[in-house]
N, C-alpha and C. Protein backbone atom coordinates (compact mmCIF):
# COMPACT_ATOMS: atom_id res chain seq x y z
N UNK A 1 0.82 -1.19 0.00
CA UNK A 1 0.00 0.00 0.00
C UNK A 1 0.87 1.25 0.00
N UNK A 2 1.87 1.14 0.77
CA UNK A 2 2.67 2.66 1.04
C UNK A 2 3.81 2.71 -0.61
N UNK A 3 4.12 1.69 -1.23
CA UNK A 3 4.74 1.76 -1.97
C UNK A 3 3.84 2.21 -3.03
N UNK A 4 2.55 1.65 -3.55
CA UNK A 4 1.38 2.33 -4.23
C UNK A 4 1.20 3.74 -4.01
N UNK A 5 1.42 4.46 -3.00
CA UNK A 5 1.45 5.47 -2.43
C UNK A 5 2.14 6.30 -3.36
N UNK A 6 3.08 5.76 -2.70
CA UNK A 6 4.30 6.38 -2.95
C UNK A 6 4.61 6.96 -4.79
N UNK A 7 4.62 5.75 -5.40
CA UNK A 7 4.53 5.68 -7.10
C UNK A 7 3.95 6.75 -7.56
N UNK A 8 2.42 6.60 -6.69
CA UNK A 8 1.01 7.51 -7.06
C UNK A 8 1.49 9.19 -6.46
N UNK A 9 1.85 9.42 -5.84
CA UNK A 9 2.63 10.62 -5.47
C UNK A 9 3.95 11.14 -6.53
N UNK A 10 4.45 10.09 -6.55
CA UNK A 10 5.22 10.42 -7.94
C UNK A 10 5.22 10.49 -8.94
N UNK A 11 4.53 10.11 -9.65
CA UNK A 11 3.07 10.00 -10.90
C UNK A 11 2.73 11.65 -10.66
N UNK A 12 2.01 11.74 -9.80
CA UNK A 12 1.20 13.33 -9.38
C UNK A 12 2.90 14.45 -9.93
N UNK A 13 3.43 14.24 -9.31
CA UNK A 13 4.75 15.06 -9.21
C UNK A 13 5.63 15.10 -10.38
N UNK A 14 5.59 13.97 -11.01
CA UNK A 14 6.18 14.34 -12.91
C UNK A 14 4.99 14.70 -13.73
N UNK A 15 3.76 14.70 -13.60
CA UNK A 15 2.78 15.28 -14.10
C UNK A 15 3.28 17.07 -13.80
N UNK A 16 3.00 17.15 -13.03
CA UNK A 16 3.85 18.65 -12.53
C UNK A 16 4.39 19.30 -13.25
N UNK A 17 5.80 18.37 -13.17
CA UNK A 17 7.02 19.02 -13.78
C UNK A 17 6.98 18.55 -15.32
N UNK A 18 5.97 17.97 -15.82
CA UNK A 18 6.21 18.16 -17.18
C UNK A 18 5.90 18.82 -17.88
N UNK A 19 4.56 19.78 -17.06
CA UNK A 19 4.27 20.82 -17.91
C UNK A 19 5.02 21.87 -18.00
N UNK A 20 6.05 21.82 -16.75
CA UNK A 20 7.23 22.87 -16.44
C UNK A 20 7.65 22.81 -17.75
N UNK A 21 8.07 21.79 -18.33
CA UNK A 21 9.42 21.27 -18.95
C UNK A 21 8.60 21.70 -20.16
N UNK A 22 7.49 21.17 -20.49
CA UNK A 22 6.85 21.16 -21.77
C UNK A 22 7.06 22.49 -22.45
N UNK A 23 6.82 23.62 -20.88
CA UNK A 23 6.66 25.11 -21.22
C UNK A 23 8.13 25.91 -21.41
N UNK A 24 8.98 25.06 -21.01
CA UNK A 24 10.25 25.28 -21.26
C UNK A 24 10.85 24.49 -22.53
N UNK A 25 10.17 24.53 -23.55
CA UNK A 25 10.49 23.38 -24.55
C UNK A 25 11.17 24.59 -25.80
N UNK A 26 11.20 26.16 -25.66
CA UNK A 26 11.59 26.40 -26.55
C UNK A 26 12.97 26.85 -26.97
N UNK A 27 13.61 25.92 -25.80
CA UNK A 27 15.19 25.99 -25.95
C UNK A 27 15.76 24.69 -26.73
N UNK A 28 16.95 24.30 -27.19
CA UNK A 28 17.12 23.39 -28.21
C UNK A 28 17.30 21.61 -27.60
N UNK A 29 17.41 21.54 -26.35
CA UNK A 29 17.23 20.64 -25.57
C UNK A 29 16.74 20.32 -24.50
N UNK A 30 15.56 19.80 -24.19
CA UNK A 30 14.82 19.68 -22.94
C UNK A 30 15.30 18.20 -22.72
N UNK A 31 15.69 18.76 -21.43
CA UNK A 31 16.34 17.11 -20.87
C UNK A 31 15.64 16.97 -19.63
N UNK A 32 15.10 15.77 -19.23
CA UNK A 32 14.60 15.04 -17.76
C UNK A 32 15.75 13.80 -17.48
N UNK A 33 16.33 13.51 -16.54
CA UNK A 33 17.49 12.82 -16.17
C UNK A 33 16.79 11.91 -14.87
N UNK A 34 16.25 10.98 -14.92
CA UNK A 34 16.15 9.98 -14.30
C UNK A 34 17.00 9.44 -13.31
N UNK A 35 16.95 9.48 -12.10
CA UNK A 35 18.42 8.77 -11.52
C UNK A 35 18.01 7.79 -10.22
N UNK A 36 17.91 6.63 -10.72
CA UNK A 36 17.80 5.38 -9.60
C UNK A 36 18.96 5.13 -8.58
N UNK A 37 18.58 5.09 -7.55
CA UNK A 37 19.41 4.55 -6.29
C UNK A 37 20.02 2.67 -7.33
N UNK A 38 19.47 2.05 -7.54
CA UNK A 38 19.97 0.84 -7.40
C UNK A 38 19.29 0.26 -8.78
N UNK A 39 19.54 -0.87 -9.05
CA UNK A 39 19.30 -1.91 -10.16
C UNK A 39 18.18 -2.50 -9.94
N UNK A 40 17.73 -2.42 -8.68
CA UNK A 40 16.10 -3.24 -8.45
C UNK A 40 15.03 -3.23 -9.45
N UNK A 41 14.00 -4.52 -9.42
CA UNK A 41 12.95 -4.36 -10.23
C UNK A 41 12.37 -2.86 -10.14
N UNK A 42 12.26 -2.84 -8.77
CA UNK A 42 11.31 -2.14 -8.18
C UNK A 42 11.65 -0.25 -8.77
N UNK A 43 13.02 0.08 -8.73
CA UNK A 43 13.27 0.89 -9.01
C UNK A 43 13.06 1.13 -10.71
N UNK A 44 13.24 0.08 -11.80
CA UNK A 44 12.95 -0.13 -12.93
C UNK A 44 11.73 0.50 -13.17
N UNK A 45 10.83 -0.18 -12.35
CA UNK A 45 9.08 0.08 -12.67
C UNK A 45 8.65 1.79 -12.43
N UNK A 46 9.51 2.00 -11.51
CA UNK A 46 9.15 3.42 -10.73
C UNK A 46 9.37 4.39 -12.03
N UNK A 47 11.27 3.86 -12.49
CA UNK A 47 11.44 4.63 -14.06
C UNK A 47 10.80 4.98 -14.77
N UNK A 48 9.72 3.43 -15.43
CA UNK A 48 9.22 3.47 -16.36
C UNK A 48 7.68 4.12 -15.89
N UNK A 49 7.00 3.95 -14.88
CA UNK A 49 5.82 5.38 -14.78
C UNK A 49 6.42 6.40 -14.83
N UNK A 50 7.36 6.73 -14.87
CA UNK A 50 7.83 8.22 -15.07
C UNK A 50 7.91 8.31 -16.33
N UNK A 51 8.80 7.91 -16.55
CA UNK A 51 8.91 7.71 -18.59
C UNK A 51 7.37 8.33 -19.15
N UNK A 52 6.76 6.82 -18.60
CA UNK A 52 5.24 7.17 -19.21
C UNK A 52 4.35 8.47 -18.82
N UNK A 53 5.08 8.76 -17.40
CA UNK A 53 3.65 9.96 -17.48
C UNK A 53 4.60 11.36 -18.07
N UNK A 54 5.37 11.25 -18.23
CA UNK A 54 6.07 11.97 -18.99
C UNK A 54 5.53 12.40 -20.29
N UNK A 55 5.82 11.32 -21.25
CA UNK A 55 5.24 10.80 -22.28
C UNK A 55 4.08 11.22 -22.84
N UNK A 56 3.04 10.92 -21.78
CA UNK A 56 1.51 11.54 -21.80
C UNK A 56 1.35 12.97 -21.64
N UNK A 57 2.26 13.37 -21.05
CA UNK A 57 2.07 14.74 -21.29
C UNK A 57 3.04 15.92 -22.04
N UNK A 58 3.06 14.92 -23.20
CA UNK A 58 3.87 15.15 -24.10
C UNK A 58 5.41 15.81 -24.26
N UNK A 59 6.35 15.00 -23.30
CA UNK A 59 7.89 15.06 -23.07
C UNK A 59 8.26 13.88 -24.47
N UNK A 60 9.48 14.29 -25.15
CA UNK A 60 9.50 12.80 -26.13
C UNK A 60 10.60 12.31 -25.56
N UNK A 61 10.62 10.90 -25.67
CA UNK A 61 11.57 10.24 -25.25
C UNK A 61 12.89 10.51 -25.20
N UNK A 62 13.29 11.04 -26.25
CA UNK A 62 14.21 11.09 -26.75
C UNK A 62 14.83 12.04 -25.58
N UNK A 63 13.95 12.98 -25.00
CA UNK A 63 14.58 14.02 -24.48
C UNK A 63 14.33 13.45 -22.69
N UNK A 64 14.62 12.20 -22.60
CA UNK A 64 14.27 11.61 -21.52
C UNK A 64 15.38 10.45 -21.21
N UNK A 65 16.52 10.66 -20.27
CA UNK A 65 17.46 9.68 -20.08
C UNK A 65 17.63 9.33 -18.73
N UNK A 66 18.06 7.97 -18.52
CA UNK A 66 17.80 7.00 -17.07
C UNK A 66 19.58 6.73 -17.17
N UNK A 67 19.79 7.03 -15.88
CA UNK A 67 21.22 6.84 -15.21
C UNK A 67 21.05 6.23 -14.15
N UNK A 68 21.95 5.61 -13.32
CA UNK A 68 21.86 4.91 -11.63
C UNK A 68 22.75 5.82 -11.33
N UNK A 69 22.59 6.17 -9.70
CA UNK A 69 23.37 6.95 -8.81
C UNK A 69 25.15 6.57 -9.17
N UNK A 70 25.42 5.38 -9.08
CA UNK A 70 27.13 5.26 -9.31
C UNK A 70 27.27 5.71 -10.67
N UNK A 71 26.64 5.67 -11.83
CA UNK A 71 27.04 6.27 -13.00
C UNK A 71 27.20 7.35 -12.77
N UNK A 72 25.97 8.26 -12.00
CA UNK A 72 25.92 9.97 -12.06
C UNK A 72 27.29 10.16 -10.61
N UNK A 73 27.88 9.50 -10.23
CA UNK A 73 29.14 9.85 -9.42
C UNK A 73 30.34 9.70 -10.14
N UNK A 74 29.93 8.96 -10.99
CA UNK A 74 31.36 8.72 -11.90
C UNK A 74 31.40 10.02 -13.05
N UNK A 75 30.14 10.40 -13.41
CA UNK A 75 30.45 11.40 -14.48
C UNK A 75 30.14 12.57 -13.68
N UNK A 76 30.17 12.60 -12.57
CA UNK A 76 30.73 14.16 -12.15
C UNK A 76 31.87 14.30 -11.83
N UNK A 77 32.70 13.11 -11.05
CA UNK A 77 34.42 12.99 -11.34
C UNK A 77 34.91 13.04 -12.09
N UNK A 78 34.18 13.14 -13.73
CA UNK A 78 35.31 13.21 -14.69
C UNK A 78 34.62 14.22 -15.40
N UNK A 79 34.17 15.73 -14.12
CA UNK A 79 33.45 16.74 -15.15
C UNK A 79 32.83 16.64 -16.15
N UNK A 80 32.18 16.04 -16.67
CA UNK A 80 30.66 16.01 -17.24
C UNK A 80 29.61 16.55 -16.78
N UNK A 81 29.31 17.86 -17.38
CA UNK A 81 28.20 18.07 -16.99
C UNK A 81 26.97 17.59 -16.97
N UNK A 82 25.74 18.04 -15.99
CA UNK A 82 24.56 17.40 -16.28
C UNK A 82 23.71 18.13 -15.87
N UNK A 83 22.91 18.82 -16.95
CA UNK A 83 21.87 19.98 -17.59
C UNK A 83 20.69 20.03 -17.39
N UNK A 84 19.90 19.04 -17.18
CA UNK A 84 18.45 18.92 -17.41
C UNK A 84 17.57 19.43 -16.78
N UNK A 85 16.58 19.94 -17.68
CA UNK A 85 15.38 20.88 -17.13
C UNK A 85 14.95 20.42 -15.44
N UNK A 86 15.01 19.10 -15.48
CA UNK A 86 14.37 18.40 -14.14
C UNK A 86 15.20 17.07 -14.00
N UNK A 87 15.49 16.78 -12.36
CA UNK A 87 15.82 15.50 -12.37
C UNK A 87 14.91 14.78 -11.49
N UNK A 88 14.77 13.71 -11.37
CA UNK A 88 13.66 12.76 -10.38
C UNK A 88 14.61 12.11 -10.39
N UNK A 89 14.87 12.03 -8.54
CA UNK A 89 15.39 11.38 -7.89
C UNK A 89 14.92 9.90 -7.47
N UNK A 90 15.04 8.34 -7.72
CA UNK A 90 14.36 7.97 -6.91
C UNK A 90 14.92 6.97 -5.95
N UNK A 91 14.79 6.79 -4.81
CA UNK A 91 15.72 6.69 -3.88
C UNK A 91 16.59 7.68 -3.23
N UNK A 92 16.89 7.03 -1.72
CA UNK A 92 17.90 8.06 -1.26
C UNK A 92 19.24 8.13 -1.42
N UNK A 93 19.61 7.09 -2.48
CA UNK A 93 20.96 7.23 -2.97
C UNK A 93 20.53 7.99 -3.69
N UNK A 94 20.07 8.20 -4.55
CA UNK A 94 19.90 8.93 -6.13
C UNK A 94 19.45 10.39 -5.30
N UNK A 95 18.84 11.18 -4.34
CA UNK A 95 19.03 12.05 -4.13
C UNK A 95 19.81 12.84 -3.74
N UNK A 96 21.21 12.08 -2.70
CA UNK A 96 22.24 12.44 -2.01
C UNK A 96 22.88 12.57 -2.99
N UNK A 97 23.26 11.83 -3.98
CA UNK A 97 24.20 12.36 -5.04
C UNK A 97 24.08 13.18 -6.07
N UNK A 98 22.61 13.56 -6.44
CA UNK A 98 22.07 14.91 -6.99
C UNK A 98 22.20 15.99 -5.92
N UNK A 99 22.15 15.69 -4.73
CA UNK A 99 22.19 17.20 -4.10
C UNK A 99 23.39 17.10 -3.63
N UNK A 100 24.27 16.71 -3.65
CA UNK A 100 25.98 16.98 -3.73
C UNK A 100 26.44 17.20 -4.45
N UNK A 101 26.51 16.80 -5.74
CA UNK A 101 26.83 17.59 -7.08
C UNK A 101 26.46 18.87 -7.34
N UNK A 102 27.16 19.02 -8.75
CA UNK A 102 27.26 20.46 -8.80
C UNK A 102 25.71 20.79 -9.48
N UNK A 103 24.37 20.17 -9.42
CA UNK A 103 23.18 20.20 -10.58
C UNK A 103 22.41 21.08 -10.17
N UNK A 104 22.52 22.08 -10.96
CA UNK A 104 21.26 23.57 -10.47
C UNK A 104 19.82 23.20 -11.34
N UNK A 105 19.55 21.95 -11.53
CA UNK A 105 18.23 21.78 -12.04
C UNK A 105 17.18 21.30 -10.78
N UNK A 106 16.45 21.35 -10.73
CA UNK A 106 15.15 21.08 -10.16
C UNK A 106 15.33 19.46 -9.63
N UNK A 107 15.13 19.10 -8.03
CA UNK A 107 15.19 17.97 -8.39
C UNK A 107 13.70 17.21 -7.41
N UNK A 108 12.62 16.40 -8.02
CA UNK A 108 11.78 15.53 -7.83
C UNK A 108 12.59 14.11 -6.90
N UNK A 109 12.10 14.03 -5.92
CA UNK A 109 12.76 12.87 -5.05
C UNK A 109 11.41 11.86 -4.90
N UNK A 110 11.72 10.83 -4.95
CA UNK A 110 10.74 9.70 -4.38
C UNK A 110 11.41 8.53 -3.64
């Protein structure tokens, strides 16, 4: 139930920010950056309602990329930046390492 919750709260909350993003679409790249704590199913599924409600409210894929927390630590050690209109955090790995980095984008936690 609390994990249903939870999803459904985050569902509500990229609905949100996609109209942010949507309305910010007239720059040459709108990026949403996905960033999972871990490899779990569970975290997979969470991705992909995001993806989708994304999607539905018309974000295109394309402008929609999924990283795990140790990737996004490795490419801030080797200066890479990372831009995107919005990030959704999910997990508390994936938030601690968005809000320690250097990312002045918006960030959605679940």
């Amino acid at each position: 139930m609390t994990r249903a919750l939870r999803l459904l709260l985050l569902c509500w909350a990229v609905c949100l920010t996609g109209g942010v993003v949507r309305a910010q679409g007239s720059g040459p790249s709108v990026r949403v950056v996905i960033v999972s704590s871990d490899t779990a199913v569970a975290y997979a599924q969470a991705a992909q309602a995001v993806v989708d409600a994304l999607v539905r409210q018309g974000v295109a894929r394309s402008d929609i990329s999924q990283v795990f927390a140790s990737e996004l630590v490795l490419r801030q050690q080797s200066g890479l930046p990372l831009c995107p209109a919005v990030c959704v955090a999910l997990g508390s790995e994936a938030t601690r390492v968005l809000l320690a980095g250097p990312v002045k984008s918006p960030v959605v936690s679940a």
